[in-house]
Protein backbone atom coordinates (compact mmCIF):
# COMPACT_ATOMS: atom_id res chain seq x y z
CA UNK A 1 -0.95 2.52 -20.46
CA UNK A 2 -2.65 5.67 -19.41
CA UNK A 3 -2.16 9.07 -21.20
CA UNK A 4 0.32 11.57 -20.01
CA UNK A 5 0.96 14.74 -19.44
CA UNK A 6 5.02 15.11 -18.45
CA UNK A 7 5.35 18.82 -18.62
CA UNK A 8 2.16 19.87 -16.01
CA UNK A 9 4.03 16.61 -13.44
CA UNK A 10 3.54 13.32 -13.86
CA UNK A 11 4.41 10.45 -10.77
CA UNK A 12 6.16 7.76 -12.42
CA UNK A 13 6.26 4.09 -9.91
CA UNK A 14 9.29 2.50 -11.68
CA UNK A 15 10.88 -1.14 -10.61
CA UNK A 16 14.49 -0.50 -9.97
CA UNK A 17 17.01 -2.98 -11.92
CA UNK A 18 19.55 -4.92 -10.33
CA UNK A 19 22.86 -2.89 -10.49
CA UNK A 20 21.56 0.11 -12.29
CA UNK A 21 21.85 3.56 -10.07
CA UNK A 22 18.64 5.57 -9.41
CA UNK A 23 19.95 7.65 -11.76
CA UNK A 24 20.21 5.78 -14.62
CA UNK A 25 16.78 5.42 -14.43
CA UNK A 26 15.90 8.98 -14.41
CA UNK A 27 18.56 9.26 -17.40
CA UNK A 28 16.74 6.26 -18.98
CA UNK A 29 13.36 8.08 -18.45
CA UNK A 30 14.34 11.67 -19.53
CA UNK A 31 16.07 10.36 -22.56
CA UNK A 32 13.13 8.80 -23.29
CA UNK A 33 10.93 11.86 -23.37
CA UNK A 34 13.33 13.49 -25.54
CA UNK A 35 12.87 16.51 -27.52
CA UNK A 36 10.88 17.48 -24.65
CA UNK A 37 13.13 19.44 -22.41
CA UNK A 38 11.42 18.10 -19.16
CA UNK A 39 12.61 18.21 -15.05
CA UNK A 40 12.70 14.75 -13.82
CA UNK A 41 14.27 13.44 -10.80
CA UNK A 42 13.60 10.76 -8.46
CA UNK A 43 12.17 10.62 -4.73
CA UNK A 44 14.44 8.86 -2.86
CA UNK A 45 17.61 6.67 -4.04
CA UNK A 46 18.13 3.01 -3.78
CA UNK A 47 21.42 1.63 -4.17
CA UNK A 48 22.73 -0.48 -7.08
CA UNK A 49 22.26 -3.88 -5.62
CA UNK A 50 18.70 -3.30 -4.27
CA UNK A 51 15.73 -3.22 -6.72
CA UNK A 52 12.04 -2.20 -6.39
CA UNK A 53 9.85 0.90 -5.91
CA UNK A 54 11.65 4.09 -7.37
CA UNK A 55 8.98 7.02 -7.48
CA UNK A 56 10.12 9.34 -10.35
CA UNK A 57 8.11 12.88 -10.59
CA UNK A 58 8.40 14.99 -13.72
CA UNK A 59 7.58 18.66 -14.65
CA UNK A 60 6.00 20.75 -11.86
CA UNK A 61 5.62 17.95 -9.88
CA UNK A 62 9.15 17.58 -9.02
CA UNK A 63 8.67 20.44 -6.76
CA UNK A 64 6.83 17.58 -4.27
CA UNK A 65 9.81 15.42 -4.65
CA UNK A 66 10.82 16.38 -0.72
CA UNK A 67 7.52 15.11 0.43
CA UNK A 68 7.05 11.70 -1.42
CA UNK A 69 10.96 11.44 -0.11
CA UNK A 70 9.88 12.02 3.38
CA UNK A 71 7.21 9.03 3.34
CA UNK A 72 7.50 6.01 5.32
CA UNK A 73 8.82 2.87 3.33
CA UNK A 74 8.61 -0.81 3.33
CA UNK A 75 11.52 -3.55 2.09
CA UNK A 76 11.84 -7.32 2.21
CA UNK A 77 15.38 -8.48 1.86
CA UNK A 78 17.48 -11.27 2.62
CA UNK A 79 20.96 -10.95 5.10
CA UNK A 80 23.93 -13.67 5.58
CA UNK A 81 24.78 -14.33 8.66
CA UNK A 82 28.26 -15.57 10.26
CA UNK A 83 29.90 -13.26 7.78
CA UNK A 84 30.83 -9.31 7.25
CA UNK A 85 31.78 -7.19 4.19
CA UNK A 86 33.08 -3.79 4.53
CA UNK A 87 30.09 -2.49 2.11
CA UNK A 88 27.71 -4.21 4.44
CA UNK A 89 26.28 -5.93 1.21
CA UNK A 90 27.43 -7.71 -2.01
CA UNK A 91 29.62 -5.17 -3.37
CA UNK A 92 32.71 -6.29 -1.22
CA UNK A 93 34.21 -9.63 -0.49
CA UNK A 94 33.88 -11.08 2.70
CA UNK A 95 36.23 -9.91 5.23
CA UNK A 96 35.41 -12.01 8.59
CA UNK A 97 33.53 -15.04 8.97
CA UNK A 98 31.93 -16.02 12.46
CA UNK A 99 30.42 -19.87 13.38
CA UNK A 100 26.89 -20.41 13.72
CA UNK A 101 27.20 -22.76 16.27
CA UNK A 102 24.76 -22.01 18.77
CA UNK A 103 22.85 -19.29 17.29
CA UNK A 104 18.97 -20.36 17.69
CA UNK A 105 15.57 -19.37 15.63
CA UNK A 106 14.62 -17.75 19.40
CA UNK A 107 17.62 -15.72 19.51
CA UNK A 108 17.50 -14.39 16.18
CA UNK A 109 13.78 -13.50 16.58
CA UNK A 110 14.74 -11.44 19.86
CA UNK A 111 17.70 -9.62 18.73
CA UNK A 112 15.23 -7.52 16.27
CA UNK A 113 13.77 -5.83 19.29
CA UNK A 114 16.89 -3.21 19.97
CA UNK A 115 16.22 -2.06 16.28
CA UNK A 116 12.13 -0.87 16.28
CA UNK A 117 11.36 2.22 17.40
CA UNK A 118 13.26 5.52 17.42
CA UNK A 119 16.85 4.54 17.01
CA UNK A 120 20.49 5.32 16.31
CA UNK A 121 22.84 4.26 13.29
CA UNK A 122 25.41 5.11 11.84
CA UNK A 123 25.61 5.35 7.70
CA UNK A 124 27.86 2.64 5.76
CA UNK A 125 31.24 4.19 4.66
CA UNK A 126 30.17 2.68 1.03
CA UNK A 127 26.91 5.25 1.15
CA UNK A 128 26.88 8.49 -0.78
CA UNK A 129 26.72 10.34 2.03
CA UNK A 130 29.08 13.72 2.15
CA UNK A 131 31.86 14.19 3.76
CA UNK A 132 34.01 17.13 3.97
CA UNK A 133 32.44 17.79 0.47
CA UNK A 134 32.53 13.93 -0.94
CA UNK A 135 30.91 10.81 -1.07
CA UNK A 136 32.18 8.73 2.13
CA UNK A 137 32.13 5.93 -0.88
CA UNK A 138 34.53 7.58 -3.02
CA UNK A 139 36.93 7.96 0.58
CA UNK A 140 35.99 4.38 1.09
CA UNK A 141 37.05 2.59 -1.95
CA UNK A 142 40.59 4.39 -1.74
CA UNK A 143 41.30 3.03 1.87
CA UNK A 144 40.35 6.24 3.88
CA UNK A 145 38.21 5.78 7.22
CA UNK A 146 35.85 8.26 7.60
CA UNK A 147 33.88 9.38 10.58
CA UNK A 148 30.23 9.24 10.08
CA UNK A 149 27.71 10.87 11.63
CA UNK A 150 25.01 9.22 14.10
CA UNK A 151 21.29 9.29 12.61
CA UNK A 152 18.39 9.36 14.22
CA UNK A 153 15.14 6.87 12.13
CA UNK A 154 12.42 5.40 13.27
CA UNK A 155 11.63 1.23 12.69
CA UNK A 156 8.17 0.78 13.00
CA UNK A 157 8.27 -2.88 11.81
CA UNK A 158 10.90 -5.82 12.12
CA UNK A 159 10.00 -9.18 11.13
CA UNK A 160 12.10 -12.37 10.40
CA UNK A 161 10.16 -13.90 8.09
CA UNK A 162 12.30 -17.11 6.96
CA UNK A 163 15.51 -18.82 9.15
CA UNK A 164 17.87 -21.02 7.04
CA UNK A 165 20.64 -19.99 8.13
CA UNK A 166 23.12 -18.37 7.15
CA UNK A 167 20.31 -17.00 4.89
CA UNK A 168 17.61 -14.49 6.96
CA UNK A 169 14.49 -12.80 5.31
CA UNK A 170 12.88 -10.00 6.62
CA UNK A 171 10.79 -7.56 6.16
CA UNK A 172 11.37 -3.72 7.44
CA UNK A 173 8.88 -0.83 7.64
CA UNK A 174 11.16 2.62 8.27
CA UNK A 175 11.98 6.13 8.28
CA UNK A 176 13.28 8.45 5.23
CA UNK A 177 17.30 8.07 6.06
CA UNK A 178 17.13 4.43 6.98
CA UNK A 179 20.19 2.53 5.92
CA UNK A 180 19.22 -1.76 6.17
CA UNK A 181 22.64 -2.49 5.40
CA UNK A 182 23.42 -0.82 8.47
CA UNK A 183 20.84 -2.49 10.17
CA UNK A 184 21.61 -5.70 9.50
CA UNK A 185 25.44 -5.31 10.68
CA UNK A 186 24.16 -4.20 13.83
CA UNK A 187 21.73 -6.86 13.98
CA UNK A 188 24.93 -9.17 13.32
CA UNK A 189 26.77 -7.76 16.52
CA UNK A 190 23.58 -7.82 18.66
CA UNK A 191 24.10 -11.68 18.06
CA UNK A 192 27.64 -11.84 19.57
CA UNK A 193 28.03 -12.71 15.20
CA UNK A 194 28.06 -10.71 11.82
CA UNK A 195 25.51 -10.57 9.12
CA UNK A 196 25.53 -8.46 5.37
CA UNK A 197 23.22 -7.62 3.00
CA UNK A 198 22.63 -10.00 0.10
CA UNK A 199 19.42 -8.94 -1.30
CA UNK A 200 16.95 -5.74 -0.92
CA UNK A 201 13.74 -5.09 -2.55
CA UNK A 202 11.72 -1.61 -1.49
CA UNK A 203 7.71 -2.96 -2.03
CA UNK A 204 6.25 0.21 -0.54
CA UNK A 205 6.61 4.18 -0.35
CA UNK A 206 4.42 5.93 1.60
CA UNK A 207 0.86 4.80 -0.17
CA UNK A 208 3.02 3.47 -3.52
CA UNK A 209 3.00 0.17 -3.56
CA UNK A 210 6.06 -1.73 -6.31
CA UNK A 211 3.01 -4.42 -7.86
CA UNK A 212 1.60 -0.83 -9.44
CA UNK A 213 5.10 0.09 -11.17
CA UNK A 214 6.28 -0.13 -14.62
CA UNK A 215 9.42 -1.95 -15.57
CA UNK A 216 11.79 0.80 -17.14
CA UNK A 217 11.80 -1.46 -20.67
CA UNK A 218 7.87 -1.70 -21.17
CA UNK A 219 7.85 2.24 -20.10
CA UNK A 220 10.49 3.55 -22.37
CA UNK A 221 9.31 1.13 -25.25
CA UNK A 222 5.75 2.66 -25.25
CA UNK A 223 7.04 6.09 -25.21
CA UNK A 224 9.14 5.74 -27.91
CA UNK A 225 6.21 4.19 -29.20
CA UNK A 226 3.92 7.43 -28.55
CA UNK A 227 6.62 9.42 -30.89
CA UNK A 228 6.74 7.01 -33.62
């Protein structure tokens, strides 16, 4: 552990728990640092279920936090297919199954070409984006339909990199704004099928790589340490 200095900015590379928000890690952090009354705020959220690279800037440096956020970034994950959830991941219960019968290594390997480049998709209605003034989540989990908003993002990279099906592994390279559970349902319907989310793990941002990040208990423990 390196010396730091939290009030000129410091750029934190955290590894994301399983279930906890982005921001209770920057809670987690900030507490942490306390009495120091300290800006800290994170570059770009991941949801609950997905873990990996959160960048976390304190002090001054939070003023950059728009241009880490804007950085290209890399996940692996793993999707089920012949199935759909309304989240488009784990945090609903299946709602529609599909068979598998007939769905081949070569087809599943072709239908990721529709989703590189410069493309289209629409955000999940379990996302936090706004609308009409709230979370399209908090609409969502009381039964509302709401109508979302086209995005354009940019795929530079989609590879399948394991078939046992139903399980899929890949491996994405994307645009700020990029939502992979929305990918992977539309990867689903491109195969005449349905697929969700079932695991998510962000391994790059920008030139932040998650094998250089702390894990939020060794972090907090040595700065509690520090005040000791």
């Amino acid at each position: 552990m390196r010396e730091f200095n939290f009030a000129e900015g410091e750029l934190l590379l955290i590894n994301k728990p399983y279930k906890w928000t982005s921001f209770d890690v920057v809670g987690k952090i900030r507490n942490s640092l306390k009495p120091l009354k300290l800006k800290v705020g994170h570059a770009g959220t991941l949801d609950p279920l997905a873990t990996g690279l959160l960048i976390l800037c304190t002090g001054k440096l939070t003023k950059q936090i728009d241009t880490f956020q804007a950085e290209e970034k890399e996940y692996t994950g793993t999707m089920i297919l012949g199935a759909t959830t309304p989240s488009y991941d784990l945090e609903t219960v299946v709602d529609q199954e599909f068979p598998l019968d007939g769905i081949t290594a070569e087809a599943i390997y072709a239908a990721t070409a529709p989703f590189t480049g410069d493309i289209q998709q629409y955000p999940p209605a379990h996302s936090a984006v706004k609308v009409n003034g709230e979370r399209s989540y908090v609409k969502a989990r009381r039964g509302e339909e709401t109508e979302l908003r086209l995005r354009n993002v940019t795929v530079s990279a989609f590879e399948i990199t394991r078939i046992a099906l139903p399980e899929i592994d890949f491996r994405i390279v994307c645009s700020k704004g990029t939502y992979i559970r929305s990918l992977v349902s539309d990867f689903g319907k491109q195969l005449k099928n349905g697929a969700y989310l079932s695991k998510l793990v962000r391994t790059r941002s920008g030139n932040f790589l998650l094998e250089n990040a702390f894990e939020v208990k060794d972090l907090v423990d040595y700065l509690r340490e520090k005040k000791a």
